[in-house]
Protein backbone atom coordinates (compact mmCIF):
# COMPACT_ATOMS: atom_id res chain seq x y z
CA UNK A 1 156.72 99.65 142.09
CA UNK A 2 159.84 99.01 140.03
CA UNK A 3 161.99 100.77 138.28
CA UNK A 4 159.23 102.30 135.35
CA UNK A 5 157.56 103.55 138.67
CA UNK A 6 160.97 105.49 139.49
CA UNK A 7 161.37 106.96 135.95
CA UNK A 8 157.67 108.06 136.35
CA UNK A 9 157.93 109.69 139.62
CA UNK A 10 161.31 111.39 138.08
CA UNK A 11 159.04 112.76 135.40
CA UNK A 12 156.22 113.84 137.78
CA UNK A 13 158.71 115.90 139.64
CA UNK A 14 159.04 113.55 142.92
CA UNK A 15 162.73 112.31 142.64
CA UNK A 16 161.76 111.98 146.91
CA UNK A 17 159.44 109.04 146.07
CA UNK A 18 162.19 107.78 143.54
CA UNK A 19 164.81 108.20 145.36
CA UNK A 20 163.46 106.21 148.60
CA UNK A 21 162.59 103.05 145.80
CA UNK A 22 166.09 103.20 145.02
CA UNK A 23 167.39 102.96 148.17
CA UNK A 24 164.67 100.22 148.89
CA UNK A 25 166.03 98.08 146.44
CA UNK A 26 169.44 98.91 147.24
CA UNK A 27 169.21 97.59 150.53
CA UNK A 28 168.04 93.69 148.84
CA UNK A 29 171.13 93.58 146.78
CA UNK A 30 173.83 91.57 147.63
CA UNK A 31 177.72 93.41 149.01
CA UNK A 32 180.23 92.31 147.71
CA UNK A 33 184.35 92.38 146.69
CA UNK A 34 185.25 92.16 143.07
CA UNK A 35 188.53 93.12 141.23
CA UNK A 36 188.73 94.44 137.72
CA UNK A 37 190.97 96.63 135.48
CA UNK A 38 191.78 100.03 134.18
CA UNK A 39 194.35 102.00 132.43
CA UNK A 40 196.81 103.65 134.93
CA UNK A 41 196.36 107.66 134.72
CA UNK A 42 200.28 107.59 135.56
CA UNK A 43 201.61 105.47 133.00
CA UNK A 44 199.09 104.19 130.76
CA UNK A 45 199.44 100.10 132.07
CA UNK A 46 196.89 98.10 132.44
CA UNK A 47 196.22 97.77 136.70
CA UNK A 48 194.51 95.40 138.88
CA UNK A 49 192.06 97.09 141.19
CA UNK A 50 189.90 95.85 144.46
CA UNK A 51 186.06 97.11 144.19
CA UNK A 52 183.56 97.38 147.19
CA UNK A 53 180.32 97.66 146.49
CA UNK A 54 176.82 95.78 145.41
CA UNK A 55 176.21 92.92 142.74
CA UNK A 56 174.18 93.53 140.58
CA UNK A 57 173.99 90.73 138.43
CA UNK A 58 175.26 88.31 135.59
CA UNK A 59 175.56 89.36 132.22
CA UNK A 60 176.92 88.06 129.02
CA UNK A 61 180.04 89.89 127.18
CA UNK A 62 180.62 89.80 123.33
CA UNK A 63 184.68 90.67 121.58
CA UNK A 64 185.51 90.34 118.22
CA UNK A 65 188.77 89.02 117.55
CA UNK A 66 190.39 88.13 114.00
CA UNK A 67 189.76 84.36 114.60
CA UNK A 68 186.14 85.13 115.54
CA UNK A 69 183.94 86.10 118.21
CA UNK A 70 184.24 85.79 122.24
CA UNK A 71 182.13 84.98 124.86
CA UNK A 72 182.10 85.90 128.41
CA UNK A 73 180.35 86.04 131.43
CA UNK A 74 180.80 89.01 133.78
CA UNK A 75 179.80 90.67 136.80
CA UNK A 76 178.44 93.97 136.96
CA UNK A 77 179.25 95.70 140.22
CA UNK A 78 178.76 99.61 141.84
CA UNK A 79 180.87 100.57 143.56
CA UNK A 80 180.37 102.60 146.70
CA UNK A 81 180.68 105.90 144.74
CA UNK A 82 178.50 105.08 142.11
CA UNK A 83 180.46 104.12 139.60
CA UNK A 84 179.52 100.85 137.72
CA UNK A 85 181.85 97.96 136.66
CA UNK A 86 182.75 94.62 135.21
CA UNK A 87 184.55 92.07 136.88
CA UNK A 88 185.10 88.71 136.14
CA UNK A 89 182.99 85.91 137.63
CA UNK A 90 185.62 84.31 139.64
CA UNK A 91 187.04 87.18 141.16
CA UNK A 92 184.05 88.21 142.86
CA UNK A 93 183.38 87.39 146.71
CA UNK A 94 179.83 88.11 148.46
CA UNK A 95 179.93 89.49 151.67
CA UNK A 96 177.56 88.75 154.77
CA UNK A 97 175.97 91.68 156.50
């Protein structure tokens, strides 16, 4: 079961069955540190923040600028409250159970 199965228990009405995959595959991913950044509520800077939570994986990220486009890799991270993130590559630091 993968994650079509989840979406067609969700539909079905058993979010229990779902829910248990979830945490299934939750429990192969890797922990990990990462930092990224976000606009201070305060003052409006740009702020450096620590992230603990579960890697995800690689992806590829795409800017225009005016001298043409930019290529990245990043790291897509959750965080222990749910809340999903990029991070750079380098800044991110697996952690052993």
């Amino acid at each position: 079961m993968g994650l079509f199965a989840d979406i067609e228990w969700s539909r079905r009405g058993n979010t229990d069955a779902a829910t248990k995959e979830g945490q299934e595959r939750r429990k192969v991913m890797r922990k990990c540190t990462a930092k990224t950044y976000r606009k201070s509520s305060v003052n409006g800077k740009w702020e450096t923040i620590d992230i603990l939570g579960v890697f995800h994986q690689f992806a590829p990220q795409y800017d225009e600028f005016e001298a043409g486009p930019g290529n990245a890799t990043i790291a897509i991270v959750e965080d222990i409250e749910g809340q999903v993130w990029s991070c750079a590559v380098e800044s991110v630091k697996f952690i052993k159970d």
